[in-house]
Protein backbone atom coordinates (compact mmCIF):
# COMPACT_ATOMS: atom_id res chain seq x y z
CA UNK A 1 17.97 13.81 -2.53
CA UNK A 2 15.60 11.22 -3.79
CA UNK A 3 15.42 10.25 -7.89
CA UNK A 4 13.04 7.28 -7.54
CA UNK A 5 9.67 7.34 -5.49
CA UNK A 6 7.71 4.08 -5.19
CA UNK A 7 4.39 4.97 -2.93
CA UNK A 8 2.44 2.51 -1.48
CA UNK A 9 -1.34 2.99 -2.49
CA UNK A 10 -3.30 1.81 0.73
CA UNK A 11 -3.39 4.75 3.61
CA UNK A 12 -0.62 7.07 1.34
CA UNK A 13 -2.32 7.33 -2.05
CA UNK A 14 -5.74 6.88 -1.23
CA UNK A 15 -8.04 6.20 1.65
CA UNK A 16 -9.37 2.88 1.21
CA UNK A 17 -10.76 2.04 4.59
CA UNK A 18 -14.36 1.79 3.75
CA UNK A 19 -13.91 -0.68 1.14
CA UNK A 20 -11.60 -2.71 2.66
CA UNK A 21 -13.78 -2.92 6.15
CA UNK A 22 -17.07 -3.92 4.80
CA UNK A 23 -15.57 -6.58 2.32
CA UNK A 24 -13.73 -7.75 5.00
CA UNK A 25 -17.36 -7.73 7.24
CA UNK A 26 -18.58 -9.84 4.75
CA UNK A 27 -15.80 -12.19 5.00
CA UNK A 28 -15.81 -12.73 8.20
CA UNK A 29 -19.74 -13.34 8.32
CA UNK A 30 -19.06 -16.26 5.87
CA UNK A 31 -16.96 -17.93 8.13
CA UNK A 32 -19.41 -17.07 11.47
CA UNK A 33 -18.00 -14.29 12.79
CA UNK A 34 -19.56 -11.02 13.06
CA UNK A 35 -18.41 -7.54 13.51
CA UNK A 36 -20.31 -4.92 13.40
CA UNK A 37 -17.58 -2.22 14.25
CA UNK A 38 -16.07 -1.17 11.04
CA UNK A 39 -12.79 0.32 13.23
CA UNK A 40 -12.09 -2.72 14.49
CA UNK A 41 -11.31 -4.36 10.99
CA UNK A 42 -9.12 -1.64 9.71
CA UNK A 43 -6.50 -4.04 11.49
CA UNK A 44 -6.68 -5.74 7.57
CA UNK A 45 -5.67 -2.87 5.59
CA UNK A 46 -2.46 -3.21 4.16
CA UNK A 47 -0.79 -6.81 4.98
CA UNK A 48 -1.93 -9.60 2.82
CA UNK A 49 -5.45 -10.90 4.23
CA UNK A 50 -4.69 -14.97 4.23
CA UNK A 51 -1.63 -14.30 6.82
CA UNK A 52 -3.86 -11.75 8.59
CA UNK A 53 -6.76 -14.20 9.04
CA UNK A 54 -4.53 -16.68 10.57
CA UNK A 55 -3.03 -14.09 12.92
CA UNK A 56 -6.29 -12.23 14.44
CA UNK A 57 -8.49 -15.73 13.99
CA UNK A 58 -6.40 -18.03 13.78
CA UNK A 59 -8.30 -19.14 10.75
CA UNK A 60 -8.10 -22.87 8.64
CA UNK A 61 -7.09 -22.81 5.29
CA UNK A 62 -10.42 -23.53 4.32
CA UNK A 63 -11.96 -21.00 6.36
CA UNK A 64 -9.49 -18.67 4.94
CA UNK A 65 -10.18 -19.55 1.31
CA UNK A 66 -14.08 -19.01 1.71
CA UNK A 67 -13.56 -15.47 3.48
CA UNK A 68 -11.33 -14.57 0.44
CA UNK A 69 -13.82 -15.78 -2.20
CA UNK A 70 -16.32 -13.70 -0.39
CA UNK A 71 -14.04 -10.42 0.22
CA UNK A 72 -12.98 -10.77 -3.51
CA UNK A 73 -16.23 -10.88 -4.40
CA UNK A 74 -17.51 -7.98 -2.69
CA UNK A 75 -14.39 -5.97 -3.47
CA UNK A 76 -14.14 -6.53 -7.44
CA UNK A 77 -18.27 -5.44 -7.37
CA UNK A 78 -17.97 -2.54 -5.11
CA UNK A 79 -15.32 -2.06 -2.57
CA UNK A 80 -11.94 -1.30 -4.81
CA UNK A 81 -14.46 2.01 -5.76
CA UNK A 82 -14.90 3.07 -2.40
CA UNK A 83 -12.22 4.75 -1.60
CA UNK A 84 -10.68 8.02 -2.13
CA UNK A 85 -7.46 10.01 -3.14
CA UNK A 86 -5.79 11.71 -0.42
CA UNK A 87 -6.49 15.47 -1.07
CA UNK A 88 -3.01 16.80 -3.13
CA UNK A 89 -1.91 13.49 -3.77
CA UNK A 90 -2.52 13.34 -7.47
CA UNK A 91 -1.01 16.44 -8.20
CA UNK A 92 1.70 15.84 -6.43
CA UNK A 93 2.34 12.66 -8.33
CA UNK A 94 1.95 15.01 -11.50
CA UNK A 95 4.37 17.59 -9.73
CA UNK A 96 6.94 14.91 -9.29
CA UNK A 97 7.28 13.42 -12.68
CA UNK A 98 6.93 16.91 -14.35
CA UNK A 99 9.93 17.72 -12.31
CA UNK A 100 11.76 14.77 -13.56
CA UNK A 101 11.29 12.10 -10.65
CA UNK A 102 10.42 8.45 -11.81
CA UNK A 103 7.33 7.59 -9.92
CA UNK A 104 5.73 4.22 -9.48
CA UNK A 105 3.16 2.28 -7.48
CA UNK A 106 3.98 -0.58 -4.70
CA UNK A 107 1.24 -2.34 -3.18
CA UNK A 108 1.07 -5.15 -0.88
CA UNK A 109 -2.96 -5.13 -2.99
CA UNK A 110 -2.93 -8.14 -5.97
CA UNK A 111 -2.21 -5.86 -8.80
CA UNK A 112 -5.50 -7.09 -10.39
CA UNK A 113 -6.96 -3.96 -8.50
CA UNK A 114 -4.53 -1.53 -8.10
CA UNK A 115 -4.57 -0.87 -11.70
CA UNK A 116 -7.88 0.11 -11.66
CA UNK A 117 -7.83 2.04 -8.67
CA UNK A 118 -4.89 3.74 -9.79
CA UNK A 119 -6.98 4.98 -13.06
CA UNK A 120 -9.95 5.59 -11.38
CA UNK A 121 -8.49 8.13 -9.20
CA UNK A 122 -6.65 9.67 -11.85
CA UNK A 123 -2.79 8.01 -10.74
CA UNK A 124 -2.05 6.58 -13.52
CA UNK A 125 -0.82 8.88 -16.07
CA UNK A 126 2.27 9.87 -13.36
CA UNK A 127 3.31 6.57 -12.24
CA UNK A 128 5.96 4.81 -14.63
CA UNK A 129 5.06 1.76 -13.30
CA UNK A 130 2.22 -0.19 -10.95
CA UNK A 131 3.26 -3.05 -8.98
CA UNK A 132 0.89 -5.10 -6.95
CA UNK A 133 0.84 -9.37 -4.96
CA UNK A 134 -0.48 -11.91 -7.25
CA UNK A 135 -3.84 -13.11 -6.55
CA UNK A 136 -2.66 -16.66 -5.91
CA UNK A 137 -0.60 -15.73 -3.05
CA UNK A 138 2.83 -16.84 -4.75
CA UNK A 139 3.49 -13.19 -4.01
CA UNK A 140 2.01 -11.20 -1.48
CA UNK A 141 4.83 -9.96 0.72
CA UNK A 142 5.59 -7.15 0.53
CA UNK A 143 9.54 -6.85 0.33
CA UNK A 144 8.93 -9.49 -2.84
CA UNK A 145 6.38 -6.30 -4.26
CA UNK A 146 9.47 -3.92 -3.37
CA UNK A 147 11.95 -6.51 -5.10
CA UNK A 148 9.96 -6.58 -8.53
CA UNK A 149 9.28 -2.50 -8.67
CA UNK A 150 13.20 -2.19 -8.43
CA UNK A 151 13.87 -4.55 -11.35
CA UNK A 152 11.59 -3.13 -13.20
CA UNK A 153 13.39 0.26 -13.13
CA UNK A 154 16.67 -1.81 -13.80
CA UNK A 155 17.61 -0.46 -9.98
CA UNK A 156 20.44 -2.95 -9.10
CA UNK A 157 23.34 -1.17 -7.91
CA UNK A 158 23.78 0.56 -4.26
CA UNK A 159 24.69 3.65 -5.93
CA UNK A 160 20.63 3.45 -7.39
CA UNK A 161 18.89 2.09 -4.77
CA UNK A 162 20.72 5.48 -2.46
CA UNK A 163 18.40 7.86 -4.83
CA UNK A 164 15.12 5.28 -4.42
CA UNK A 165 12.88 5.75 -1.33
CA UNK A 166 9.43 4.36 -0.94
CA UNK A 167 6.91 6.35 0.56
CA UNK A 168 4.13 4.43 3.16
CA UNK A 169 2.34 4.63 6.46
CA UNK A 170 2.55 1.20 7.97
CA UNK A 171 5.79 -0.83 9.27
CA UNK A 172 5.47 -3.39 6.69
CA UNK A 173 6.86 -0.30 3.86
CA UNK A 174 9.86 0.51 6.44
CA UNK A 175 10.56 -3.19 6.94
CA UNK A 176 10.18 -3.96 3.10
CA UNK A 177 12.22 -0.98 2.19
CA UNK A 178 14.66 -1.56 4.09
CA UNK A 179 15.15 -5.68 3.05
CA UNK A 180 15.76 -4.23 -0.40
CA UNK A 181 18.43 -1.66 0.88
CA UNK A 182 16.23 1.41 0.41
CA UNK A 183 14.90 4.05 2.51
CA UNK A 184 11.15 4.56 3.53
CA UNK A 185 9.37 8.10 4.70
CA UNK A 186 6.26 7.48 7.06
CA UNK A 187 3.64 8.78 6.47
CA UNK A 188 0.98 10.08 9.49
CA UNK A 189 -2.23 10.58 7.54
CA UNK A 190 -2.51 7.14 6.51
CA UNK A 191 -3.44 4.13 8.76
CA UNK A 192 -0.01 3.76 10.81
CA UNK A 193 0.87 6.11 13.26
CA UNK A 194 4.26 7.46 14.16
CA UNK A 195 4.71 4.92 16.76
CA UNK A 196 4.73 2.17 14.55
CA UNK A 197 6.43 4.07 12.25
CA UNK A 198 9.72 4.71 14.27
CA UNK A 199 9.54 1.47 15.90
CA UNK A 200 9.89 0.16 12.33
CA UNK A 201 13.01 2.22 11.75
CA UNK A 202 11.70 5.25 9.58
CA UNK A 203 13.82 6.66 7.68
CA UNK A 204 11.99 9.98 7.64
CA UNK A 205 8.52 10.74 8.87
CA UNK A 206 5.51 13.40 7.58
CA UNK A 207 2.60 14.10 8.95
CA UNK A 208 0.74 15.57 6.49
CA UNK A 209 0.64 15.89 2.49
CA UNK A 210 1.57 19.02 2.42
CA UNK A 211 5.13 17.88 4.64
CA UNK A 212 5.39 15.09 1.99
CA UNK A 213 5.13 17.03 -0.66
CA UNK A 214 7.39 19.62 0.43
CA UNK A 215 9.92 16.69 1.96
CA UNK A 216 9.72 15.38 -1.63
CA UNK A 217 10.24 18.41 -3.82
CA UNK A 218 11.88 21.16 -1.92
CA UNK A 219 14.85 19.02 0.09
């Protein structure tokens, strides 16, 4: 069915919630606001934080710039490392481009440390290609991150883009998929839920790895 698989890397490569909640803690105590419930900032996985500051906290620019200087901080030290593959996930990245698939990594997270996640947790020798926001914010949506991946594989034509799906578990991959004329399969391990998902407009929807991988390589 599908030729070209983009996955997103937050909540459908690896489980990144621990990093991502206690930088963001930190953050948030920079500015004066404490949270000591780690759940309750899992809220800031995936989107880009400066838009998601303004949203939940209705944060100032400069209050927003010091919680990123602190996050960043905290996350290039210690958080980007802890996190975790999704059990079967790297082999099924192997799987796929052993079986021919072009594979590739699309992440709303500023490339700057994706690529080192990616080799970290052994991703990178499957993916053709890892494409991440800029740290400067000139591109953190994620529709733009969708945009660039496709050039980069030279995927222009309607004819392409009908064998290109990305794979990710919040509504932000179905709505970025689908602004580039792709499909999207939702993902339930991850940090959406089906809900979202289908509200969204999913084109397909797995609940586990095991359903993805099996979506994947035996449709």
């Amino acid at each position: 069915m599908f030729k070209n698989i983009l996955f997103d890397l937050d909540g459908t490569l690896t489980d990144s919630a621990e990093g991502i909640t206690k930088s963001m803690q930190a953050a948030l105590l920079a500015i004066g606001i404490v949270e000591p419930d780690l759940n309750e900032l899992k809220k800031f996985i995936g989107p880009p934080l400066r838009g998601s500051m303004v949203k939940f906290y209705n944060s100032t620019p400069d209050e927003v710039q010091k919680a990123l200087e602190v996050y960043r901080e905290r996350y290039t030290r210690v958080g980007w490392a802890e996190n975790k593959a999704y059990p079967g996930m790297v082999e099924l990245c192997r799987d796929l481009q052993a079986a021919g698939f072009r594979t590739g990594m699309c992440t709303a997270k500023p490339e700057f440390f994706a690529v080192p996640i990616a080799e970290k947790f052994g991703f990178k020798p499957y993916l053709e290609t890892i494409t991440g926001a800029t740290l400067d914010g000139s591109m953190d949506d994620k529709a733009q991150v969708v945009e660039l991946s496709l050039k980069k594989w030279n995927i222009l034509t309607e004819e392409d883009k009908a064998v290109t799906v990305l794979v990710g578990d919040k509504s932000m991959d179905v709505l970025a998929a689908h602004a580039n004329g792709i499909k999207c399969v939702g993902v339930g391990y991850g940090f959406g839920s089906y809900e979202e998902l289908s509200e969204a407009g999913a084109d397909y929807y797995v609940e586990t790895v095991e359903d993805l991988r099996k979506f994947l390589l035996e449709v």
